[in-house]
C-alpha atoms as a PDB file:
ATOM      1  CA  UNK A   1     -15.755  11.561  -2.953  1.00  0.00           C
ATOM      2  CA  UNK A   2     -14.787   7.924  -1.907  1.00  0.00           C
ATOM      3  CA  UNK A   3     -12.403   7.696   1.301  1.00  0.00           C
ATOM      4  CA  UNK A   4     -10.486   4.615   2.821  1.00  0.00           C
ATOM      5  CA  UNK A   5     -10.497   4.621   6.406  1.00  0.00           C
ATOM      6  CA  UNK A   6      -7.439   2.240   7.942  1.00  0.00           C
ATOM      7  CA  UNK A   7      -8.242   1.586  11.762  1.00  0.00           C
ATOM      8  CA  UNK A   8      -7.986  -1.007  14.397  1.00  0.00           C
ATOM      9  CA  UNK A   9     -10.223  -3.142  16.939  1.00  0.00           C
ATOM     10  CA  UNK A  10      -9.990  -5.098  19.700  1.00  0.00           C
ATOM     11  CA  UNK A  11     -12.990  -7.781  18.697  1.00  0.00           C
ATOM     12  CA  UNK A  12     -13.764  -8.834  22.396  1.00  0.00           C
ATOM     13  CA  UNK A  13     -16.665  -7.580  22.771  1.00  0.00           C
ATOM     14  CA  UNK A  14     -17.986  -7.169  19.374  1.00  0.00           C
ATOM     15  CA  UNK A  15     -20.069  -9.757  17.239  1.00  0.00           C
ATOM     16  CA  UNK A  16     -17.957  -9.558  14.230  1.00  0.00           C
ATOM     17  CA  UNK A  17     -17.834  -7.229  11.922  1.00  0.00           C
ATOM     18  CA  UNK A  18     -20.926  -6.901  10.132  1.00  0.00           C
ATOM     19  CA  UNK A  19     -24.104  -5.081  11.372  1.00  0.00           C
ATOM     20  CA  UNK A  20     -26.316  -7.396  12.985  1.00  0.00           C
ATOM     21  CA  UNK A  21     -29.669  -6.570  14.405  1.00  0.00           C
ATOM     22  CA  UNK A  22     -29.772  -6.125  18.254  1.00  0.00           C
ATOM     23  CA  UNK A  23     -26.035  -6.938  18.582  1.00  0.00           C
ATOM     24  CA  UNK A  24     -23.178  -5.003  18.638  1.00  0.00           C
ATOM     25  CA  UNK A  25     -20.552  -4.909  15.070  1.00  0.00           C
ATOM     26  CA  UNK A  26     -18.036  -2.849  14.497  1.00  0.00           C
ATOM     27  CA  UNK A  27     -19.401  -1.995  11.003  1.00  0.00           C
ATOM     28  CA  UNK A  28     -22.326  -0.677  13.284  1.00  0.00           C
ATOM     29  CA  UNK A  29     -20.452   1.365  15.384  1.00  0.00           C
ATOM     30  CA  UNK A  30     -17.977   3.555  13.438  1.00  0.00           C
ATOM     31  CA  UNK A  31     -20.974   3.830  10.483  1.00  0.00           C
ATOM     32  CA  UNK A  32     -22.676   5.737  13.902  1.00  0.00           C
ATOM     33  CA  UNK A  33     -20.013   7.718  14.661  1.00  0.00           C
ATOM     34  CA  UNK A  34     -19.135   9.000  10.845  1.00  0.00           C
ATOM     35  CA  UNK A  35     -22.970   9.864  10.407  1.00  0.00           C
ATOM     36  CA  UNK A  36     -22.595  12.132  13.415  1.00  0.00           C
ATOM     37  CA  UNK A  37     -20.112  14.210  12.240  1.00  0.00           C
ATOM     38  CA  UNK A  38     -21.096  14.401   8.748  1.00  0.00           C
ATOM     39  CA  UNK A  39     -24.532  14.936   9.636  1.00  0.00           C
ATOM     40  CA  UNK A  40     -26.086  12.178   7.719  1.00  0.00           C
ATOM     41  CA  UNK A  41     -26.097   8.338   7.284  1.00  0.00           C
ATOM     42  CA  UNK A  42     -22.872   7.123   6.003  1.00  0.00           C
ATOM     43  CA  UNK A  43     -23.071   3.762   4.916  1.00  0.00           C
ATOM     44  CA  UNK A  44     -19.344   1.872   5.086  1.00  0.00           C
ATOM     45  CA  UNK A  45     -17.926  -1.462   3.280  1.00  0.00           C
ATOM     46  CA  UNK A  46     -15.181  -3.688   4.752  1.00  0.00           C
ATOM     47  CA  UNK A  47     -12.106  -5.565   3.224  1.00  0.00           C
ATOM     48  CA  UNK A  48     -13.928  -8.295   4.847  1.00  0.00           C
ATOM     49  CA  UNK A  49     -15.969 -10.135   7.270  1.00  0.00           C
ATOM     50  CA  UNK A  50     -14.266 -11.112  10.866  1.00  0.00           C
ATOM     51  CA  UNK A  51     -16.444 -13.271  13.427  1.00  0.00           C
ATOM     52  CA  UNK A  52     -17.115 -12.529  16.791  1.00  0.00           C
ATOM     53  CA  UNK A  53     -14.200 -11.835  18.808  1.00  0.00           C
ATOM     54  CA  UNK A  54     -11.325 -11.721  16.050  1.00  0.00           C
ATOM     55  CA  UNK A  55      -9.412  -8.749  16.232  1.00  0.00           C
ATOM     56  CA  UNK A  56      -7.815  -6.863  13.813  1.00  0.00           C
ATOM     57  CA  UNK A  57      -4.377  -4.620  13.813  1.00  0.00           C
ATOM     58  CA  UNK A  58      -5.430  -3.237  10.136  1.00  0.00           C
ATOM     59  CA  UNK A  59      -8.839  -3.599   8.785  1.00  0.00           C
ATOM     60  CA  UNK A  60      -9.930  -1.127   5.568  1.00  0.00           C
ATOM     61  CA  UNK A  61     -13.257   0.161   5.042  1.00  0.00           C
ATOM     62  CA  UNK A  62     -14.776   2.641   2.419  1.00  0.00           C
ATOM     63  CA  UNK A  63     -17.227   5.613   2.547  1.00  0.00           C
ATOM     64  CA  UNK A  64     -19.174   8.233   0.216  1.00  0.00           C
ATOM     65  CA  UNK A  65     -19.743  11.273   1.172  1.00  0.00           C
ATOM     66  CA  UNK A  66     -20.184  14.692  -1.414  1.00  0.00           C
ATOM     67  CA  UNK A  67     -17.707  16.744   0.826  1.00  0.00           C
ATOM     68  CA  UNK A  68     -16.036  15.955   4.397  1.00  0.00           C
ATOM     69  CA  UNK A  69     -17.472  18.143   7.011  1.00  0.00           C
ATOM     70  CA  UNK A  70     -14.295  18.506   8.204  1.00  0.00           C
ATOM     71  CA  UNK A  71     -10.261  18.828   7.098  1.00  0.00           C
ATOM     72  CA  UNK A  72      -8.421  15.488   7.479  1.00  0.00           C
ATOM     73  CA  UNK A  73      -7.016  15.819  10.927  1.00  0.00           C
ATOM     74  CA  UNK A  74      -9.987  17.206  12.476  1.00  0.00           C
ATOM     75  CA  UNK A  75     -12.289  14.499  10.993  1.00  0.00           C
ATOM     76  CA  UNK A  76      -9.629  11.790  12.469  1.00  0.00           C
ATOM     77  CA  UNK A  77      -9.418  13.805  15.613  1.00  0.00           C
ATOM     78  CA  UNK A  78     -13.628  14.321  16.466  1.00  0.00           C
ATOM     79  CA  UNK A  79     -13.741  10.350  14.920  1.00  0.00           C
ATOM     80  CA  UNK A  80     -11.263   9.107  17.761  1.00  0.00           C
ATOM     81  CA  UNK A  81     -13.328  11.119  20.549  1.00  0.00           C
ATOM     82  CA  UNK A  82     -16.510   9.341  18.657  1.00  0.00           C
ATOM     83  CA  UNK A  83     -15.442   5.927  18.722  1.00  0.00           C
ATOM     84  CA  UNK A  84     -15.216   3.363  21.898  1.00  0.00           C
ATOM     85  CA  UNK A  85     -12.005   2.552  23.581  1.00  0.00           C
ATOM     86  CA  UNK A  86     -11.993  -0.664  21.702  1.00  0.00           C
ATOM     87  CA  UNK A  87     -11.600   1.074  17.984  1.00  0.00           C
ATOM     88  CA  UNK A  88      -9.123   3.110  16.879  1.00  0.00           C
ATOM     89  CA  UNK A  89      -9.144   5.191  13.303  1.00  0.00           C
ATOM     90  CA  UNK A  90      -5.433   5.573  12.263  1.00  0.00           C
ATOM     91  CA  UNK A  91      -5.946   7.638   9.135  1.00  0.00           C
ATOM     92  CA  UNK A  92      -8.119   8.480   6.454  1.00  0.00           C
ATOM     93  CA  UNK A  93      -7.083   7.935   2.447  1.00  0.00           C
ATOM     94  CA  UNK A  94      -8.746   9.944  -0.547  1.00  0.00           C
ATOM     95  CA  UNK A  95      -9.258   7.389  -3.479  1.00  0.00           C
ATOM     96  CA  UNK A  96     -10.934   6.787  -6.796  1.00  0.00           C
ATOM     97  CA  UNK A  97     -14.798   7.162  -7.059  1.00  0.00           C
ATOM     98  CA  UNK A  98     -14.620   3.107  -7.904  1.00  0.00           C
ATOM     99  CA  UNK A  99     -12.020   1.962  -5.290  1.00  0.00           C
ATOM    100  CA  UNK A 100     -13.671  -0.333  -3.216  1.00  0.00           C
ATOM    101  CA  UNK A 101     -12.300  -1.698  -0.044  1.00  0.00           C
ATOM    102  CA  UNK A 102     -12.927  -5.398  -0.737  1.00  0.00           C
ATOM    103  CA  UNK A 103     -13.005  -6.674  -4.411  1.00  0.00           C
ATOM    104  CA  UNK A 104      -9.440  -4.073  -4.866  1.00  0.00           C
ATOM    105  CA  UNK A 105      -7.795  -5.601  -2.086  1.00  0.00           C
ATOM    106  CA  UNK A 106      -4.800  -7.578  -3.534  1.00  0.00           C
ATOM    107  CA  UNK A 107      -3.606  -9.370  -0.336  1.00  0.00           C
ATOM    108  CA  UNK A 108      -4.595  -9.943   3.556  1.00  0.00           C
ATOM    109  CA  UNK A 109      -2.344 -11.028   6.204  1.00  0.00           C
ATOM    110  CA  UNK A 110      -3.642 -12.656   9.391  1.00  0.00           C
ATOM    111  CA  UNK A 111      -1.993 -13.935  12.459  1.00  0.00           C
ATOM    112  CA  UNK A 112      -2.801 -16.333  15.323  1.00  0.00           C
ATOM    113  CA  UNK A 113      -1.022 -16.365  18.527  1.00  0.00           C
ATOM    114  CA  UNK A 114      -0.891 -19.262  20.628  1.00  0.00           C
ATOM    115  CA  UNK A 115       0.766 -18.907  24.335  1.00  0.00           C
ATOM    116  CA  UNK A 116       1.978 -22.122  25.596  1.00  0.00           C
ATOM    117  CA  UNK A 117       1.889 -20.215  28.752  1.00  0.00           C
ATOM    118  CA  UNK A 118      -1.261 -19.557  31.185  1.00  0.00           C
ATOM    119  CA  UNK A 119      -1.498 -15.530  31.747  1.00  0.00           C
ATOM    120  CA  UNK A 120      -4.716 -14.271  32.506  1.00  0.00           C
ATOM    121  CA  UNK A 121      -3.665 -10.944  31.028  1.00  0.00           C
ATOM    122  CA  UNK A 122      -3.081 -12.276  27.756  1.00  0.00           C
ATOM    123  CA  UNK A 123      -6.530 -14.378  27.567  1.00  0.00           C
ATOM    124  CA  UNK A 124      -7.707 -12.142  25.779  1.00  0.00           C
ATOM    125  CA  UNK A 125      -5.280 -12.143  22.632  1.00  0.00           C
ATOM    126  CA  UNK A 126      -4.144 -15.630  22.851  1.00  0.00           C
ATOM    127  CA  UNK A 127      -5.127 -18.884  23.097  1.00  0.00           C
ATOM    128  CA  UNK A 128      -3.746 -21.150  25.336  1.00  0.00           C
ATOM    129  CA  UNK A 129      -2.658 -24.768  24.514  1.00  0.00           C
ATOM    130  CA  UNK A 130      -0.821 -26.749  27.201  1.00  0.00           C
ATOM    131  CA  UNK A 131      -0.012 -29.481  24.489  1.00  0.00           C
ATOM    132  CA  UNK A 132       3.842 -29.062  23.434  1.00  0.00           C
ATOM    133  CA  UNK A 133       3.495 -28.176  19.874  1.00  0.00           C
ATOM    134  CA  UNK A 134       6.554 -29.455  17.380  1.00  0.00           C
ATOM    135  CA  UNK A 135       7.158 -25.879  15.453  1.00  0.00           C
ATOM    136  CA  UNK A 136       8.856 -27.733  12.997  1.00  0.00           C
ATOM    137  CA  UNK A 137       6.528 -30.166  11.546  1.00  0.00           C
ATOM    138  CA  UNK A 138       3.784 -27.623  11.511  1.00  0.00           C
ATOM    139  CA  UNK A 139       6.012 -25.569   9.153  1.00  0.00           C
ATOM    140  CA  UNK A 140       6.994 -28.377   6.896  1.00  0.00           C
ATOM    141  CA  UNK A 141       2.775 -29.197   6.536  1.00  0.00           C
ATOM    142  CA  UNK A 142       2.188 -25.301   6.516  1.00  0.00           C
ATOM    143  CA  UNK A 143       4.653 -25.762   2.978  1.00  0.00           C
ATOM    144  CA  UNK A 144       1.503 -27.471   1.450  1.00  0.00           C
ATOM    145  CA  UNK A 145      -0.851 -24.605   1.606  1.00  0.00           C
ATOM    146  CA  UNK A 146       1.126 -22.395  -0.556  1.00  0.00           C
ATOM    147  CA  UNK A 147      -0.205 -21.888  -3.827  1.00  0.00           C
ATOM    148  CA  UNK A 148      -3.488 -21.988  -5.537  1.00  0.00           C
ATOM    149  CA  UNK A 149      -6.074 -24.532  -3.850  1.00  0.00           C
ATOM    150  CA  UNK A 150      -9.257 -25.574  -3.029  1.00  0.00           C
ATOM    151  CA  UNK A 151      -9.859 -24.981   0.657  1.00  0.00           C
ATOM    152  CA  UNK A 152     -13.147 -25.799   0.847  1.00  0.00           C
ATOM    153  CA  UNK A 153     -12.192 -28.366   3.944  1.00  0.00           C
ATOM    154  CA  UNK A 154     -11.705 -25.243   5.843  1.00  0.00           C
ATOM    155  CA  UNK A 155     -14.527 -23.538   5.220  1.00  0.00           C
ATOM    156  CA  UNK A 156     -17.979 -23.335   7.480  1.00  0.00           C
ATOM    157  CA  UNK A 157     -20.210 -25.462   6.074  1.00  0.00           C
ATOM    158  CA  UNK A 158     -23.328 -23.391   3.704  1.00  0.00           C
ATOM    159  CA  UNK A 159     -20.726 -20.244   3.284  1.00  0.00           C
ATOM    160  CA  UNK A 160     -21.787 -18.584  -0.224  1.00  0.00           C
ATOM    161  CA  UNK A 161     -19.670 -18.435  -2.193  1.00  0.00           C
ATOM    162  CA  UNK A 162     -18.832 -19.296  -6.084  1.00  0.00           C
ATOM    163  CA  UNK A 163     -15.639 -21.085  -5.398  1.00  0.00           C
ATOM    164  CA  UNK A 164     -13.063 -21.640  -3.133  1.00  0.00           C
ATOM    165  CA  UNK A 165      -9.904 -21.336  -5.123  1.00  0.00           C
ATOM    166  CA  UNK A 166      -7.335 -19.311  -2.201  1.00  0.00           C
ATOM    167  CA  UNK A 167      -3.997 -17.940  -3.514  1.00  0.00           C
ATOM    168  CA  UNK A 168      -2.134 -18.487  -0.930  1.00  0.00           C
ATOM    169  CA  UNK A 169       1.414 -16.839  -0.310  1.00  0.00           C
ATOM    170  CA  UNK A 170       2.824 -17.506   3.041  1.00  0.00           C
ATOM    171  CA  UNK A 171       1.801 -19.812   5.691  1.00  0.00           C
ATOM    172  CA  UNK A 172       4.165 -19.919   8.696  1.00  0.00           C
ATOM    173  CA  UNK A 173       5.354 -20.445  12.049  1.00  0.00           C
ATOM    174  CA  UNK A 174       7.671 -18.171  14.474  1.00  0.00           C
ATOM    175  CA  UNK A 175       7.982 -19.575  17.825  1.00  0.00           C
ATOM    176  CA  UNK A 176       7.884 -17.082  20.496  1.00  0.00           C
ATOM    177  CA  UNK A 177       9.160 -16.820  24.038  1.00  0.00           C
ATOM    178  CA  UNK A 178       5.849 -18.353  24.931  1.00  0.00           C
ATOM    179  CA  UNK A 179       4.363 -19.801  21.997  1.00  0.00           C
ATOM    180  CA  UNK A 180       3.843 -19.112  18.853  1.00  0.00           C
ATOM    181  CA  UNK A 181       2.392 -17.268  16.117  1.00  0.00           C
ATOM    182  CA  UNK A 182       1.438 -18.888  12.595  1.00  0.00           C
ATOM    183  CA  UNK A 183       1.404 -15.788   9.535  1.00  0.00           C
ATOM    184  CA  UNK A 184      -0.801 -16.848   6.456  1.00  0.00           C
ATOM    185  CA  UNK A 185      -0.961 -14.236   3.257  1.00  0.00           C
ATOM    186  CA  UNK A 186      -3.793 -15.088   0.951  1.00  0.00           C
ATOM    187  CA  UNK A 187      -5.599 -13.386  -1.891  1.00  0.00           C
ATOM    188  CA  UNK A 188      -8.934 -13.899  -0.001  1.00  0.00           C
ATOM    189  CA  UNK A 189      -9.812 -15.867   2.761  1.00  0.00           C
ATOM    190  CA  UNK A 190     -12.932 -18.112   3.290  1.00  0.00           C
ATOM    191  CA  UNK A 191     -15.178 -18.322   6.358  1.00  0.00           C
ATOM    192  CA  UNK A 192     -13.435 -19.831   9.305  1.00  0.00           C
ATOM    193  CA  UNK A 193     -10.617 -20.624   7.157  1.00  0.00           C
ATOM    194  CA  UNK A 194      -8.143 -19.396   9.320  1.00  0.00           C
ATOM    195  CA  UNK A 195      -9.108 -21.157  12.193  1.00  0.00           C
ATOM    196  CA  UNK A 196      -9.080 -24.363  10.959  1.00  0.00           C
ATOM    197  CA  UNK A 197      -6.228 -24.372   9.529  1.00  0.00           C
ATOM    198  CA  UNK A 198      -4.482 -23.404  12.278  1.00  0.00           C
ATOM    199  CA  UNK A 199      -6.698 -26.150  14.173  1.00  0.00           C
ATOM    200  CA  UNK A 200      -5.259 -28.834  11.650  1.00  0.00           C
ATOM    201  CA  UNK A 201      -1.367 -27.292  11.769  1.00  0.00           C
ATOM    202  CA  UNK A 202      -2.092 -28.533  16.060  1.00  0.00           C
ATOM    203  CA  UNK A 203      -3.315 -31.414  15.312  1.00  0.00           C
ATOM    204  CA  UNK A 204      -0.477 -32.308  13.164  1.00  0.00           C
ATOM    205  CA  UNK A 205       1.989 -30.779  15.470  1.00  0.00           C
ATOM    206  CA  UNK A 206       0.614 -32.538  18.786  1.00  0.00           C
ATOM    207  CA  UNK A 207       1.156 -35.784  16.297  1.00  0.00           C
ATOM    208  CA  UNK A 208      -2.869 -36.531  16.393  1.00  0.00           C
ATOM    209  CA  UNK A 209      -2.611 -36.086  12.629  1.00  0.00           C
ATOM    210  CA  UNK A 210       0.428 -36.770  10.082  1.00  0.00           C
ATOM    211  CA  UNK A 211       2.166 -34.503   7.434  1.00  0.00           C
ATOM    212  CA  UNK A 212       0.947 -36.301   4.756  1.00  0.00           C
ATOM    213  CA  UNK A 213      -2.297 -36.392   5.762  1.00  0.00           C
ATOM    214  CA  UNK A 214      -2.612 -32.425   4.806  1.00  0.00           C
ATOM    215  CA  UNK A 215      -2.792 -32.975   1.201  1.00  0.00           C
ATOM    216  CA  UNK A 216      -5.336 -35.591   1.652  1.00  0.00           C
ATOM    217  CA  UNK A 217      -7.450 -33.602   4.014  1.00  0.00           C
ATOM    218  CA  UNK A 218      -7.357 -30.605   0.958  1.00  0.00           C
ATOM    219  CA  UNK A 219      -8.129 -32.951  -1.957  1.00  0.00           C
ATOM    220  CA  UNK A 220     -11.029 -34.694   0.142  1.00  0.00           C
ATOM    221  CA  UNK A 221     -13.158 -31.479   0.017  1.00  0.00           C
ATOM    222  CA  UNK A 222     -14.493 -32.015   3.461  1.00  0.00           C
ATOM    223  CA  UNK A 223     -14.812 -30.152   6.557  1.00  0.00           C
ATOM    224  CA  UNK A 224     -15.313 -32.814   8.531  1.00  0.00           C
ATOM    225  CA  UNK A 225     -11.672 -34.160   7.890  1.00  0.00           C
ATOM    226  CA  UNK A 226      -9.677 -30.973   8.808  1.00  0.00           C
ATOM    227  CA  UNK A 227      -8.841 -30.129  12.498  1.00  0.00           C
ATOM    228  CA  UNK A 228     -11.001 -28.339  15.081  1.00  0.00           C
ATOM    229  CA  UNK A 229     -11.500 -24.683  14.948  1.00  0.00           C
ATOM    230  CA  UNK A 230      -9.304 -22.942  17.642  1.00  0.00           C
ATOM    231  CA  UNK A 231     -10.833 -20.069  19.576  1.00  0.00           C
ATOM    232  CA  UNK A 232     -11.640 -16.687  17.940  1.00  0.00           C
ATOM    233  CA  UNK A 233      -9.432 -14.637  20.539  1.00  0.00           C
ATOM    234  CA  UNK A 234      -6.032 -15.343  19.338  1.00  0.00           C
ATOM    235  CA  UNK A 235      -6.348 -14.333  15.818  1.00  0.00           C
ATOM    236  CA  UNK A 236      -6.098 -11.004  14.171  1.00  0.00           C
ATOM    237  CA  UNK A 237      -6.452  -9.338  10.567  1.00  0.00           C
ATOM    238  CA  UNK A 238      -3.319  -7.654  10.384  1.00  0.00           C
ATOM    239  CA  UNK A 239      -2.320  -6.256   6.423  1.00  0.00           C
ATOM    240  CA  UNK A 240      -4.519  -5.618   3.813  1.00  0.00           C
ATOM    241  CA  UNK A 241      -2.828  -4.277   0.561  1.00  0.00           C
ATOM    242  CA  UNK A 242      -4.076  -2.725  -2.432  1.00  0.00           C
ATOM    243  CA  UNK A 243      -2.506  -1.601  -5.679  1.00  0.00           C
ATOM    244  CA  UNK A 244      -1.145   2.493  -5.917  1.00  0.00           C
ATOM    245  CA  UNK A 245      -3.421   2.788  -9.027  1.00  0.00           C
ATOM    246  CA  UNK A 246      -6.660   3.169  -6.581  1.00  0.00           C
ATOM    247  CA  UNK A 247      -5.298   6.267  -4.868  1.00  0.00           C
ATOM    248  CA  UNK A 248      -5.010   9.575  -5.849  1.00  0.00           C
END
């Protein structure tokens, strides 16, 4: 039997998602906590990969198991006790034997908040930019990413992968009481993609770069002509979406 799991994590103090020897992933620690009630290893795969200290509102992962130890709510229940403060489980799906948590996912949403604001409580979950940002130019440039493109200028350098076409289907700004938090929707998502976009959207909206330099930074191919890479801390994985034909 294959299950989706849909929880949540505050990625402070984790090094990413993915297991990592002597450091501590979130992958890690809810495969741990599964294999403890089920009474054997439980191996599980992610929607995909966040770094160190990205958080995420919704990330899906999948497991195999022959039978569940325990009914639904129990399972969730014992899970929750299980797992740290910093990871919540918020339910468990039944799917097809072949569903699989990455290559089925249709769509993920991320979002970055930026507080324009210093509040030591927030820290945190936002990152703070005392440059006055002009909301509206970074949402005419945002305009450009839409579509299918090669993002490879965003992308860590050596990141394997066999191309890097992105769908992408929104790319926005909301200004906030505070700040400001810039939605993208993409098919996939490359390494550090994210990031530097949002990095290049400041640059542009703190008039270091122009509007029109966007679609020359995409066609050039090259990292090295994007913006900077803003801090991990103020973004989150927040949808992933699937198609109805994977559940049961």
């Amino acid at each position: 039997m294959r299950f989706f799991l849909d929880f949540s994590y505050n990625g402070e103090r984790f090094h990413g998602w993915q297991r990592q020897i002597n450091a501590s992933s979130v992958q890690q620690t809810i495969e741990e906590c599964i294999s403890i009630i089920q009474g054997s290893k439980i191996s599980i795969s992610g929607a995909g990969r966040t770094d160190t200290g990205v958080h995420a509102k919704q990330m899906i992962a999948h497991f195999d198991v022959n039978k569940l130890r325990l009914n639904k709510n129990d399972f969730m229940f014992k899970l929750n006790m299980l797992l740290p403060d910093t990871v919540h489980a918020n339910r468990i799906i039944l799917v097809k034997d072949d569903a699989h948590a990455r290559f089925n996912a249709t769509s993920r949403t991320y979002k970055y908040y930026v507080s324009q604001i210093k509040d030591p409580f927030n820290y945190p979950f936002q990152y703070f930019l005392r440059d006055k940002l002009d909301y509206e130019k970074m949402n005419l440039a945002a305009v450009t990413l839409i579509g299918n493109n090669n993002m490879k200028c965003f992308s860590k350098s050596n990141t394997n992968v066999n191309n890097y076409i992105c769908d992408v289907k929104k790319a926005f700004w909301e200004k906030t009481k505070n700040g400001g938090v810039f939605t993208i929707t993409s098919n996939r998502f490359l390494r550090n993609m994210v990031r530097s976009i949002v990095g290049t959207l400041i640059e542009i909206g703190i008039e270091k770069k122009n509007i029109d330099n966007l679609d020359e930074i995409i066609n050039s191919q090259k990292r090295s002509n994007a913006g900077y890479s803003v801090p991990a801390n103020g973004l989150f994985l927040t949808k992933v979406v699937y198609p109805q034909s994977i559940y049961i």
